[in-house]
C-alpha atoms as a PDB file:
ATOM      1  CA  UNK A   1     -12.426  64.333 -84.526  1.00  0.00           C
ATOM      2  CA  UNK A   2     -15.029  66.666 -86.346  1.00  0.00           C
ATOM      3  CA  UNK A   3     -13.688  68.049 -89.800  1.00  0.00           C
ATOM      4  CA  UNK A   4     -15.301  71.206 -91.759  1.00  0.00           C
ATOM      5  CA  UNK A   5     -19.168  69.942 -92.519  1.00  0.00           C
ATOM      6  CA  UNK A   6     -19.412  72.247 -95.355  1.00  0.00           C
ATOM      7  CA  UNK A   7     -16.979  70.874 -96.797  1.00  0.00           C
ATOM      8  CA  UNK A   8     -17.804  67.626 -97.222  1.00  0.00           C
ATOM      9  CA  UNK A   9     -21.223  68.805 -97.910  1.00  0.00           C
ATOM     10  CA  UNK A  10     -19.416  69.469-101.308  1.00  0.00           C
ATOM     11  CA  UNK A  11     -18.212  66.455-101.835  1.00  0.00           C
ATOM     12  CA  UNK A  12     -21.793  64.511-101.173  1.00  0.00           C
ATOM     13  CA  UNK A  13     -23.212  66.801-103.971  1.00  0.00           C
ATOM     14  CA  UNK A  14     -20.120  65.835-105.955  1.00  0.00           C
ATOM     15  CA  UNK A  15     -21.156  62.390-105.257  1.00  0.00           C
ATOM     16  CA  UNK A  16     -24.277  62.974-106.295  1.00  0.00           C
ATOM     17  CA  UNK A  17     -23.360  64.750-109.130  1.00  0.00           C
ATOM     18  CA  UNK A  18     -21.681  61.768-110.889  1.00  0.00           C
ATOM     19  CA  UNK A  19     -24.271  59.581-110.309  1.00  0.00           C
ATOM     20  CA  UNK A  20     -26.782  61.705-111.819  1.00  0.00           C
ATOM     21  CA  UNK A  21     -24.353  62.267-114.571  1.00  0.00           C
ATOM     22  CA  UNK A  22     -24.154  58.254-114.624  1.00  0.00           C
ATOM     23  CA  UNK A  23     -27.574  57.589-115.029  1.00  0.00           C
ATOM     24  CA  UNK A  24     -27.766  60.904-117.598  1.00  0.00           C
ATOM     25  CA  UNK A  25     -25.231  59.358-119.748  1.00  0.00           C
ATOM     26  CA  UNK A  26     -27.085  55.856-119.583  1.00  0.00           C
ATOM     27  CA  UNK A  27     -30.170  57.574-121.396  1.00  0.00           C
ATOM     28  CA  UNK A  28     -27.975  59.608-123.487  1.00  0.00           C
ATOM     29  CA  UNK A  29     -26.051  57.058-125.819  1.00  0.00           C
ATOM     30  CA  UNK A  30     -29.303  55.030-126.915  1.00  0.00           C
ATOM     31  CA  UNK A  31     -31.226  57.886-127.427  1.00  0.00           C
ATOM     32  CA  UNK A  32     -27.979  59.361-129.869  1.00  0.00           C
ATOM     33  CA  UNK A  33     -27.782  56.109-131.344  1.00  0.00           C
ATOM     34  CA  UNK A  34     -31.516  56.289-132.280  1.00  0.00           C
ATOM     35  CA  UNK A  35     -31.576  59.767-133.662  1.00  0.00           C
ATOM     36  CA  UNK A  36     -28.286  59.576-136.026  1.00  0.00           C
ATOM     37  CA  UNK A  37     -29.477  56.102-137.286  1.00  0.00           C
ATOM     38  CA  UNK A  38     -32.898  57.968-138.279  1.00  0.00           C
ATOM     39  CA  UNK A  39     -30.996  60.366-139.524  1.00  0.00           C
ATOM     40  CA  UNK A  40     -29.463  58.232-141.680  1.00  0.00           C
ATOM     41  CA  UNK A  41     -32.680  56.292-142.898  1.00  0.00           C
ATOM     42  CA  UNK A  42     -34.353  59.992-143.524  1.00  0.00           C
ATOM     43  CA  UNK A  43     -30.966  60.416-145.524  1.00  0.00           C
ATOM     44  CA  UNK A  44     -31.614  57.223-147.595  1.00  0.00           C
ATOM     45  CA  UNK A  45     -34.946  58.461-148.814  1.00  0.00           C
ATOM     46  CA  UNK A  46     -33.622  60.096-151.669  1.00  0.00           C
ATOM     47  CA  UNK A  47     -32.959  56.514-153.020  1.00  0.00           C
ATOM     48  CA  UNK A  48     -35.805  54.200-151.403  1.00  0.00           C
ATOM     49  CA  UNK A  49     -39.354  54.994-150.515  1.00  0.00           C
ATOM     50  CA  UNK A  50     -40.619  55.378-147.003  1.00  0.00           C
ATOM     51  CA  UNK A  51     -41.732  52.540-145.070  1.00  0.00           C
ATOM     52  CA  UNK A  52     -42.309  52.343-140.830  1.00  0.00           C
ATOM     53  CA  UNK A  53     -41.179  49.193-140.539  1.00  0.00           C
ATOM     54  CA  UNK A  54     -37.723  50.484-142.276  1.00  0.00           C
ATOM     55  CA  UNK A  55     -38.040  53.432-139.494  1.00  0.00           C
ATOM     56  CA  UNK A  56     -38.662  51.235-136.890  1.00  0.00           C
ATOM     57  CA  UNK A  57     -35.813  48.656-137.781  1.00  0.00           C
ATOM     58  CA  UNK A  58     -33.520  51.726-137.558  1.00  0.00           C
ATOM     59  CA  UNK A  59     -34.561  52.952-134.167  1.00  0.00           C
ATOM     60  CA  UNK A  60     -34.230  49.386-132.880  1.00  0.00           C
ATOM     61  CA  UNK A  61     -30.603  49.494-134.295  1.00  0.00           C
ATOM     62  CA  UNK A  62     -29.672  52.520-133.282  1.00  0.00           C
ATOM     63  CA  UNK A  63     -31.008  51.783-129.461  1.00  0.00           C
ATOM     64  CA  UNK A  64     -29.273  48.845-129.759  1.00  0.00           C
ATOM     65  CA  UNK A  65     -25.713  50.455-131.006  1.00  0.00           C
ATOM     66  CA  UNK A  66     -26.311  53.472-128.509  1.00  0.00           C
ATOM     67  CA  UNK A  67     -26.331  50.923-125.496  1.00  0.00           C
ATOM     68  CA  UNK A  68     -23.424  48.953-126.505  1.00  0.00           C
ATOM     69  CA  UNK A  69     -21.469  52.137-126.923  1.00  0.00           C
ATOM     70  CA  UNK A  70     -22.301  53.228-123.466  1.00  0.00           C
ATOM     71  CA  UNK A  71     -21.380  49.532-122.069  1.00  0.00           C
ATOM     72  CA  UNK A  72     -18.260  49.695-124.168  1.00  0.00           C
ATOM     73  CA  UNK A  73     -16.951  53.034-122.654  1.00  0.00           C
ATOM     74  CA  UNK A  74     -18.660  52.422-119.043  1.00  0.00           C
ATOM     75  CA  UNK A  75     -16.207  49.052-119.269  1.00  0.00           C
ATOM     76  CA  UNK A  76     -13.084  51.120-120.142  1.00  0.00           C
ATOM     77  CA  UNK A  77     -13.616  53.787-117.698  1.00  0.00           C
ATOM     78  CA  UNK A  78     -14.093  51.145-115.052  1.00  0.00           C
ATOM     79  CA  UNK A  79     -10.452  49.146-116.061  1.00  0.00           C
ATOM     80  CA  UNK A  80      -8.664  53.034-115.922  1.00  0.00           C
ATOM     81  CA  UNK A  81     -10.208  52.988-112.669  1.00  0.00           C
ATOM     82  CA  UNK A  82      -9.061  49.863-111.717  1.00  0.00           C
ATOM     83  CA  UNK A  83      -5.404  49.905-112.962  1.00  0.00           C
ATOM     84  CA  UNK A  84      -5.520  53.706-110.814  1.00  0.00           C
ATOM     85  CA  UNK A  85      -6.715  52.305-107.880  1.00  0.00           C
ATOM     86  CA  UNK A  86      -4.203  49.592-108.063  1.00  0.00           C
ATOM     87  CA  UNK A  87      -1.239  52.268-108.720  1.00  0.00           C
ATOM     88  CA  UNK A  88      -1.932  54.893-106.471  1.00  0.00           C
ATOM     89  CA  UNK A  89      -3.018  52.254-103.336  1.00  0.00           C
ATOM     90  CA  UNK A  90       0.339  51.126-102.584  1.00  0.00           C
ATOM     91  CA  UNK A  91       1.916  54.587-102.375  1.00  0.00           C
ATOM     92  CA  UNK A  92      -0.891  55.452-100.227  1.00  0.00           C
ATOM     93  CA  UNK A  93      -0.825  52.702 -97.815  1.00  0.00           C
ATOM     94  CA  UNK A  94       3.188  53.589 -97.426  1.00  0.00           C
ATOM     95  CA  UNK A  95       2.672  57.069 -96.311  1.00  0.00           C
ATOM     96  CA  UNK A  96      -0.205  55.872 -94.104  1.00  0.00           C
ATOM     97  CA  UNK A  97       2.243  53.630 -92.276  1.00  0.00           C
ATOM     98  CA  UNK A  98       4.966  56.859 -92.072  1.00  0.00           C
ATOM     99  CA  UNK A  99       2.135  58.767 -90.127  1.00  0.00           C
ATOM    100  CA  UNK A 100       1.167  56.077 -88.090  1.00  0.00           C
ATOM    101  CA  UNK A 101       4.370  55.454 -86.874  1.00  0.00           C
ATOM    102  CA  UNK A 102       4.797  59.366 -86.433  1.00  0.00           C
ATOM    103  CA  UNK A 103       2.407  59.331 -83.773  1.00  0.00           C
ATOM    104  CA  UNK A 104      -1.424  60.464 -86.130  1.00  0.00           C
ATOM    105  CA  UNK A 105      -4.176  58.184 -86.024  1.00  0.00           C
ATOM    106  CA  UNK A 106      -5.458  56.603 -88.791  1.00  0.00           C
ATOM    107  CA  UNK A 107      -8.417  59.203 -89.706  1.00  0.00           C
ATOM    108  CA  UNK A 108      -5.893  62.139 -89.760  1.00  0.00           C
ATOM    109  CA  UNK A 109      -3.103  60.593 -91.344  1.00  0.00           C
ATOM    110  CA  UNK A 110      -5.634  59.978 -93.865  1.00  0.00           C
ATOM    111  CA  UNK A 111      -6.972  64.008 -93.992  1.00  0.00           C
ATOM    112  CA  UNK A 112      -2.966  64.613 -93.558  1.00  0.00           C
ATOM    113  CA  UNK A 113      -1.924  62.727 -96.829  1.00  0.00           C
ATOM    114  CA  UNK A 114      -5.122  64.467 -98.732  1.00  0.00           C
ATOM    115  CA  UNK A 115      -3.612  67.534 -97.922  1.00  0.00           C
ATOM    116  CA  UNK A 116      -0.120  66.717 -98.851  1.00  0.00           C
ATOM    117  CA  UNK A 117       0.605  64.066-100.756  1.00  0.00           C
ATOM    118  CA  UNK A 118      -2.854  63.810-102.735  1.00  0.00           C
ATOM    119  CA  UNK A 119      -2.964  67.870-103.553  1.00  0.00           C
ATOM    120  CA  UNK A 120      -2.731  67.864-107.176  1.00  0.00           C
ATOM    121  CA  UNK A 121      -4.484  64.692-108.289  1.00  0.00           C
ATOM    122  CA  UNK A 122      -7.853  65.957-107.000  1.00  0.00           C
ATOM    123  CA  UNK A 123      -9.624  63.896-109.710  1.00  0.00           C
ATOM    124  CA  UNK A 124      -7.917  60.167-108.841  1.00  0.00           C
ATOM    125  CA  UNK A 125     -10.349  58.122-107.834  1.00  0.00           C
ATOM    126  CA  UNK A 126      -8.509  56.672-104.371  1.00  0.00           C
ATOM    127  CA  UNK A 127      -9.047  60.642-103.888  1.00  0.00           C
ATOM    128  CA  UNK A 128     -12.345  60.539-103.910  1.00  0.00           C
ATOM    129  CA  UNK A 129     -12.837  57.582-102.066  1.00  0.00           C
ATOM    130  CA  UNK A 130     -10.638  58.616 -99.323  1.00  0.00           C
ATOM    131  CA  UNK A 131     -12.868  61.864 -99.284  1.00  0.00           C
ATOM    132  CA  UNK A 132     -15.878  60.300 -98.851  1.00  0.00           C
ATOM    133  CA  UNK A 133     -14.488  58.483 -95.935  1.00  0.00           C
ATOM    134  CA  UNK A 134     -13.789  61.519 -93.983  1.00  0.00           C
ATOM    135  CA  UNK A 135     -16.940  62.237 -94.796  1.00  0.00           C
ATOM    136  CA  UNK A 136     -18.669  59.370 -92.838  1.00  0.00           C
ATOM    137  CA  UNK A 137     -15.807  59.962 -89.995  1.00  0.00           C
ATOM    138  CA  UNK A 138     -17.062  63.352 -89.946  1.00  0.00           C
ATOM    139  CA  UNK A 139     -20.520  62.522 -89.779  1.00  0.00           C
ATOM    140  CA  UNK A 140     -20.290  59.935 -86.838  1.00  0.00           C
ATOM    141  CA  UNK A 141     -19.789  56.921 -88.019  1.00  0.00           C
ATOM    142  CA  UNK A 142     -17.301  54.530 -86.860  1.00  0.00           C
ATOM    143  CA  UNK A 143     -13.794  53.772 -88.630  1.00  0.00           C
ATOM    144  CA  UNK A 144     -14.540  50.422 -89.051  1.00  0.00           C
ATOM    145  CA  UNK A 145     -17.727  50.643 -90.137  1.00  0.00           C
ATOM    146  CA  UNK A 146     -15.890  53.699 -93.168  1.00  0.00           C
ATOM    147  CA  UNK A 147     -13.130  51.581 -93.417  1.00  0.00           C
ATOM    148  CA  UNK A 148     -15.332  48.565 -94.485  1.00  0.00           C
ATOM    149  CA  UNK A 149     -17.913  50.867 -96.855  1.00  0.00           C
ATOM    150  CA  UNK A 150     -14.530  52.040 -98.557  1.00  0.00           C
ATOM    151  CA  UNK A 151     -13.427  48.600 -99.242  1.00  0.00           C
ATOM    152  CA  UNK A 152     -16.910  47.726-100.412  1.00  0.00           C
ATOM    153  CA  UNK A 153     -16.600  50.511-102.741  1.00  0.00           C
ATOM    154  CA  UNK A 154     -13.632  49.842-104.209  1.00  0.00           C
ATOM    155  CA  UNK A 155     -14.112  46.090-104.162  1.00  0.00           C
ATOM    156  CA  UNK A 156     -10.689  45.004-105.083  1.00  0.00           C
ATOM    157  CA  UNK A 157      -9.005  41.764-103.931  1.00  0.00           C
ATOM    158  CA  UNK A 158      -5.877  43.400-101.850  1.00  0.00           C
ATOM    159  CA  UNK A 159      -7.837  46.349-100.873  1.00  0.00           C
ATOM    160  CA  UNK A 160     -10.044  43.967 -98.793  1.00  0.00           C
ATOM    161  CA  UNK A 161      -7.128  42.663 -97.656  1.00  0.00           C
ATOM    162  CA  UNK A 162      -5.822  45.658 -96.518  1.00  0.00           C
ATOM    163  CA  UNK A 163      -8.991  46.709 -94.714  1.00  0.00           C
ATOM    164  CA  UNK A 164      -9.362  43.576 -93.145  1.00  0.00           C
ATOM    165  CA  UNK A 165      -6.273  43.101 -91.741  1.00  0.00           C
ATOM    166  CA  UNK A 166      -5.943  46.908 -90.558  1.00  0.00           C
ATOM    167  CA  UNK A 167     -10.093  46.950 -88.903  1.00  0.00           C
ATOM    168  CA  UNK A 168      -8.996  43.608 -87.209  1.00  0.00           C
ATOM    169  CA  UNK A 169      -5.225  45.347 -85.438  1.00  0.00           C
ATOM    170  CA  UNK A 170      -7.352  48.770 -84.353  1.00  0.00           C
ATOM    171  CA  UNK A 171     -10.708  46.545 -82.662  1.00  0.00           C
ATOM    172  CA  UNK A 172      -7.048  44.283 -80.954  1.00  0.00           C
ATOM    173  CA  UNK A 173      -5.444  47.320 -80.133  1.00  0.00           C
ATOM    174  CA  UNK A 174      -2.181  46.096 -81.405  1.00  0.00           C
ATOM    175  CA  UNK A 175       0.542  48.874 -83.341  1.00  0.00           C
ATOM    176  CA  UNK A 176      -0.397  49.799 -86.476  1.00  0.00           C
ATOM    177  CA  UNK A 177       2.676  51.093 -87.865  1.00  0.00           C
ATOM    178  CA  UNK A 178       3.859  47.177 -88.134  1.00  0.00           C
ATOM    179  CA  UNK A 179       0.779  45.835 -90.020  1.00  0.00           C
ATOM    180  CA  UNK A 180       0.755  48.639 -92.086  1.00  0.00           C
ATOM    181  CA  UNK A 181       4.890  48.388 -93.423  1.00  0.00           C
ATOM    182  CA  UNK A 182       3.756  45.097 -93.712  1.00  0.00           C
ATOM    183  CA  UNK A 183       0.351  45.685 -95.922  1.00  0.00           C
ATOM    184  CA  UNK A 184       2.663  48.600 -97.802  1.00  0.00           C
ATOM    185  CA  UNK A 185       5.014  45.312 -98.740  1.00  0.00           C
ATOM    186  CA  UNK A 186       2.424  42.896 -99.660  1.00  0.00           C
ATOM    187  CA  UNK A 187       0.618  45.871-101.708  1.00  0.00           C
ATOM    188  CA  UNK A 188       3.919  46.437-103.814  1.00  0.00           C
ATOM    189  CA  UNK A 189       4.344  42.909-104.366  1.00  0.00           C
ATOM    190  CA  UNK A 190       0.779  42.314-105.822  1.00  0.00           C
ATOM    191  CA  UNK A 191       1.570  45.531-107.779  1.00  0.00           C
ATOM    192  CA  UNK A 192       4.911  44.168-109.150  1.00  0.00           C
ATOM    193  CA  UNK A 193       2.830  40.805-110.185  1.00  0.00           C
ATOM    194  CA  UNK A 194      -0.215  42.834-111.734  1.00  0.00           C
ATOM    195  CA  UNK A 195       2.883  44.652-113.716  1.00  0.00           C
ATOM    196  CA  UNK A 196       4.536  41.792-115.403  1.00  0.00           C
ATOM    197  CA  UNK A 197       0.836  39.962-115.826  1.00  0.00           C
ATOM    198  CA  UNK A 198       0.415  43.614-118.360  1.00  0.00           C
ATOM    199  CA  UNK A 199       3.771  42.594-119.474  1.00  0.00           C
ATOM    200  CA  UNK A 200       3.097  39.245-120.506  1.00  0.00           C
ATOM    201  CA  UNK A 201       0.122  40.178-122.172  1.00  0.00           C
ATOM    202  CA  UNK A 202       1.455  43.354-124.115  1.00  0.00           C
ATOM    203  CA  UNK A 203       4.285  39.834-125.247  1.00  0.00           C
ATOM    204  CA  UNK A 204       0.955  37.785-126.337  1.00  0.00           C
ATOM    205  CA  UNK A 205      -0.331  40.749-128.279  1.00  0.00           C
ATOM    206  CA  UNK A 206       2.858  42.295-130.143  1.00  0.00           C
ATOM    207  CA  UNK A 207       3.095  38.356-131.312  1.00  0.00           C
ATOM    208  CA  UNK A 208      -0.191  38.832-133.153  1.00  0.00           C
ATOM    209  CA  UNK A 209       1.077  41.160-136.008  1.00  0.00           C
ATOM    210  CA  UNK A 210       4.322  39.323-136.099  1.00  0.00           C
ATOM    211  CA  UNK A 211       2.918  35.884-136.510  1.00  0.00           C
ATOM    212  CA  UNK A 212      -0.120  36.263-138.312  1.00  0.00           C
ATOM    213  CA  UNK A 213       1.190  39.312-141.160  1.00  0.00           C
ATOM    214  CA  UNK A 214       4.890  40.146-141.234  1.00  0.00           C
ATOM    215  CA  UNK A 215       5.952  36.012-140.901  1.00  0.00           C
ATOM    216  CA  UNK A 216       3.384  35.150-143.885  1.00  0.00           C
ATOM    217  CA  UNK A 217       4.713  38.359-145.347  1.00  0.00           C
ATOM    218  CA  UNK A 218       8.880  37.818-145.237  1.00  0.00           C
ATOM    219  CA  UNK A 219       8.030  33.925-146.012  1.00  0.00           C
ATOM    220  CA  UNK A 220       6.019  35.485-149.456  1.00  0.00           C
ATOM    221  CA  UNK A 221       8.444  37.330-150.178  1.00  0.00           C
ATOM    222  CA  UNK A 222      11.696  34.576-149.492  1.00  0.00           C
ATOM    223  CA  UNK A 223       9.652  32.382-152.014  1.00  0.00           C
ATOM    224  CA  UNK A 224       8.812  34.359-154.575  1.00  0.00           C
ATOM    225  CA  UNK A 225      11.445  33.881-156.328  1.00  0.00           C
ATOM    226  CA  UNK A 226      11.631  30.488-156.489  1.00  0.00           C
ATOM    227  CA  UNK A 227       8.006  29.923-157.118  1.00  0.00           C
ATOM    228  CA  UNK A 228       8.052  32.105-160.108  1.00  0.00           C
ATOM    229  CA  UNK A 229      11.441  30.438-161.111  1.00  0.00           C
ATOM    230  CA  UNK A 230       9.471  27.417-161.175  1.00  0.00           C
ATOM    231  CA  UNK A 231       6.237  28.576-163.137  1.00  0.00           C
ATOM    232  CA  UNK A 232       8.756  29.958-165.865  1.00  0.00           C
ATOM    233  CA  UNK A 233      10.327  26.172-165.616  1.00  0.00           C
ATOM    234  CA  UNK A 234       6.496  24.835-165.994  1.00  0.00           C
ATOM    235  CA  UNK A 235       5.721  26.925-168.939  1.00  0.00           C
ATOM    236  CA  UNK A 236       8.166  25.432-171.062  1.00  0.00           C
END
């Protein structure tokens, strides 16, 4: 099945796009860090005299605080992606099973819950993904061969999984619409687990404050008191 080329044409310079804007961003941060800390050693010179290797020590630090920067926000953009990936998957993987069993193939239930389902979160990364695998559908490649490059892509645990198990059933020829319900199930489970995993953390963390500054705190203040009681007592 052949889908609208120019669209998808859009898509591969959205691709592109990003990772142009990737690599942009990469050169970006250091070279920011490096020009406000030189800023800030031009700044100084009011109260020190100049010296290169001063100007040279800030440059270094600033490249240095620049790159970290970028790593830091690279790594929190990647865990949002991850946790939306994880979210969105199993409610995809539920309608693909409804369409299946309706009678649609795999490639246009896919293109069918774009269209429906996935309208108005244009910018979720599953989204995209799923786009770009119409895409390579559209271009002539084989569903396999898209359905393992989108796993590969996403490289989650379950996602793999799910490919697997679903590239294995179409090259058998057995139903799909059972191994999918199935893979939904499994999907929400692993979902359900990932949730009270966050849960158990979030625990760990609110435990921090408590145990480490309001016990020491309420303990202070219980003894005060009696500690001051007892220095009065000393004094005499």
């Amino acid at each position: 099945m052949k889908f609208k080329s120019t669209y998808f044409r859009k898509e591969f310079k959205l691709v592109r796009v990003v990772k142009n804007n990737s690599i942009a961003q990469r050169m970006i941060w250091p070279l920011s860090g490096v020009l406000l800390f030189e800023i800030c050693y031009l700044l100084s010179l009011s109260i020190a005299p100049f010296s290169y290797f001063k100007l040279i020590l800030f440059a270094f630090l600033g490249l240095i605080s620049g790159d970290v920067t970028n790593k830091k926000i690279q790594t929190n953009k990647m865990k949002k992606r991850i946790f939306t990936l994880r979210n969105d998957f199993p409610y995809f993987a539920e309608h693909l099973a409804l369409c299946v069993s309706a009678g649609l193939s795999p490639t246009l239930s896919i293109k069918t819950i774009l269209e429906i389902e996935f309208s108005n979160s244009k910018q979720s990364s599953l989204f995209f993904e799923l786009q770009i695998f119409l895409s390579e559908i559209s271009e002539g490649k084989s569903a396999t061969f898209a359905l393992d490059e989108l796993a590969k892509r996403i490289n989650l645990p379950e996602i793999y999984r799910f490919v697997d198990v679903l590239i294995v059933t179409m090259e058998r020829g057995t139903p799909l619409a059972s191994v999918l319900r199935q893979q939904a199930l499994d999907l929400r489970e692993a979902q359900r687990r990932q949730f009270l995993d966050l849960g158990n953390k979030a625990e760990i963390k609110m435990m921090v404050p408590v145990v480490f500054l309001i016990l020491p705190v309420s303990i202070l203040f219980a003894l005060w008191p009696s500690l001051y009681q007892l220095n009065q007592m000393s004094s005499f």
